[in-house]
C-alpha atoms as a PDB file:
ATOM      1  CA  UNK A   1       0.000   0.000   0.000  1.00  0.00           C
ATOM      2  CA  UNK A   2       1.162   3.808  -0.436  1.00  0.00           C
ATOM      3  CA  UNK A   3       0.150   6.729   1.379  1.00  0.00           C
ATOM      4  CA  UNK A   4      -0.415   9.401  -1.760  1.00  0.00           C
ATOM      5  CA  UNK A   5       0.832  12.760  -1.266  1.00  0.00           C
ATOM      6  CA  UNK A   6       1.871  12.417   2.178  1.00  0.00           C
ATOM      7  CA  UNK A   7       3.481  15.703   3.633  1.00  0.00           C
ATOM      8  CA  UNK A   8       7.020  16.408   3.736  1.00  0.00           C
ATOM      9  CA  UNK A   9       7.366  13.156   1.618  1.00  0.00           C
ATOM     10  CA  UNK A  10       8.268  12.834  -2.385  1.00  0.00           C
ATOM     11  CA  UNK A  11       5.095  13.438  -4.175  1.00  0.00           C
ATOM     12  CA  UNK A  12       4.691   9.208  -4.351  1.00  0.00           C
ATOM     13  CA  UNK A  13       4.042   9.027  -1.087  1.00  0.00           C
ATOM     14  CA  UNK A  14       5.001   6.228   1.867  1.00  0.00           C
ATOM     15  CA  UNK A  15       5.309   2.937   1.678  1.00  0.00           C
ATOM     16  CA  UNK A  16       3.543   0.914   3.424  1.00  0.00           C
ATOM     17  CA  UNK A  17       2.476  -2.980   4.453  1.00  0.00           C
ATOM     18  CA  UNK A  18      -0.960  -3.661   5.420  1.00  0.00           C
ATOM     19  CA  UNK A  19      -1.471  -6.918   6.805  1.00  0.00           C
ATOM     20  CA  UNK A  20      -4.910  -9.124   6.728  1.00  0.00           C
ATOM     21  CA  UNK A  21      -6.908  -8.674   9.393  1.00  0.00           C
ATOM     22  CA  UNK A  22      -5.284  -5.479  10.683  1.00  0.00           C
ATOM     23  CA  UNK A  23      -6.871  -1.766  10.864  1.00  0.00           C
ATOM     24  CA  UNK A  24      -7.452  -0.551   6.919  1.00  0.00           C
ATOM     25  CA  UNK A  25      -6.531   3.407   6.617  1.00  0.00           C
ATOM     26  CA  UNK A  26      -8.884   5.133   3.721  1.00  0.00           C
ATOM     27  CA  UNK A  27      -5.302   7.460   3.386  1.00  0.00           C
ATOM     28  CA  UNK A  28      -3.981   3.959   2.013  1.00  0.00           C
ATOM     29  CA  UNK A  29      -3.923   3.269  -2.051  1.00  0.00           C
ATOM     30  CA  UNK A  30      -3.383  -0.118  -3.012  1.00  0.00           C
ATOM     31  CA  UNK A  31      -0.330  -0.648  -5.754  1.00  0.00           C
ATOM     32  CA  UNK A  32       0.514  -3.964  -7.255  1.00  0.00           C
ATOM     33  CA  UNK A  33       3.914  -5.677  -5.824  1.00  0.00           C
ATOM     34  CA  UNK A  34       5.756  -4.838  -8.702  1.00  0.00           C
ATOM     35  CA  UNK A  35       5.041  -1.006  -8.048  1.00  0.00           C
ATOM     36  CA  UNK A  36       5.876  -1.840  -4.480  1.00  0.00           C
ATOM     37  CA  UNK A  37       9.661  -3.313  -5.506  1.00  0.00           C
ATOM     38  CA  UNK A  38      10.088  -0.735  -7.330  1.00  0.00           C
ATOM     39  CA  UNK A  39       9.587   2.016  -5.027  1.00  0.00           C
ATOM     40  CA  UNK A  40      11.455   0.265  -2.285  1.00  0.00           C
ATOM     41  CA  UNK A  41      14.634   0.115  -4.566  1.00  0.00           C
ATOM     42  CA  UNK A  42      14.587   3.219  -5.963  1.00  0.00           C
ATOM     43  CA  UNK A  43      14.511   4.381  -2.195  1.00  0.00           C
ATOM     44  CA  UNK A  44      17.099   2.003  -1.488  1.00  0.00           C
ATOM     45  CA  UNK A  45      14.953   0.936   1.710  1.00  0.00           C
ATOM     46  CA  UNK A  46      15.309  -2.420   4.066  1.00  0.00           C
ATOM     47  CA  UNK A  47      12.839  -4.234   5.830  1.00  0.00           C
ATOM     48  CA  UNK A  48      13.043  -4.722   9.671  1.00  0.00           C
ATOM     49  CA  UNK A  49      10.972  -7.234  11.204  1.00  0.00           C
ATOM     50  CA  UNK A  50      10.949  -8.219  14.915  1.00  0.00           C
ATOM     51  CA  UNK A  51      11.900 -11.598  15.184  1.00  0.00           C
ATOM     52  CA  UNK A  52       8.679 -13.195  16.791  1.00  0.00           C
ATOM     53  CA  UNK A  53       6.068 -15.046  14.971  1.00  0.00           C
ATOM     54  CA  UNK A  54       3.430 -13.916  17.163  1.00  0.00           C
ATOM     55  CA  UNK A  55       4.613  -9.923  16.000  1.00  0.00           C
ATOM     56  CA  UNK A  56       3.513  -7.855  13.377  1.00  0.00           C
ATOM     57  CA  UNK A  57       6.499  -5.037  14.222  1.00  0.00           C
ATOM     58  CA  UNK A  58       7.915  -4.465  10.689  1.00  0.00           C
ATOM     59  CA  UNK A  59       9.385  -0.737   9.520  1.00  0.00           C
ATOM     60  CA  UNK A  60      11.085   0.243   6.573  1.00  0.00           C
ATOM     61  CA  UNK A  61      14.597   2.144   7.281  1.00  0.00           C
ATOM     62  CA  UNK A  62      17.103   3.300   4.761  1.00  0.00           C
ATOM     63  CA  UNK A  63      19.811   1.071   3.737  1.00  0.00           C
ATOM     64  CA  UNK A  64      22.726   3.391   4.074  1.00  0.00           C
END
């Protein structure tokens, strides 16, 4: 999902991950994976997950 014309942000807005069963945000836009990948390259982000199965704790932080 993306957050369109979020402000402060670039005009594409945040990236986000919606997972089933969680809260839905009307702000959200879905975008297909591929748009997704793409973003999160270009951005050169990483995904950081808390190491529990029982957690949904995920954020996406810069690579550098």
């Amino acid at each position: 999902m993306i957050i369109r014309g979020s402000k402060g942000r670039k005009p594409e807005g945040v990236l986000r991950i919606e997972f089933q069963g969680g809260r839905s945000s009307e702000a959200l836009t879905p975008i297909t994976w591929d748009e997704w990948f793409m973003l999160f390259d270009e951005r050169r982000l990483a995904f950081l997950k808390q190491d529990s199965r029982s957690s949904k704790f995920n954020k996406l932080v810069g690579r550098d």
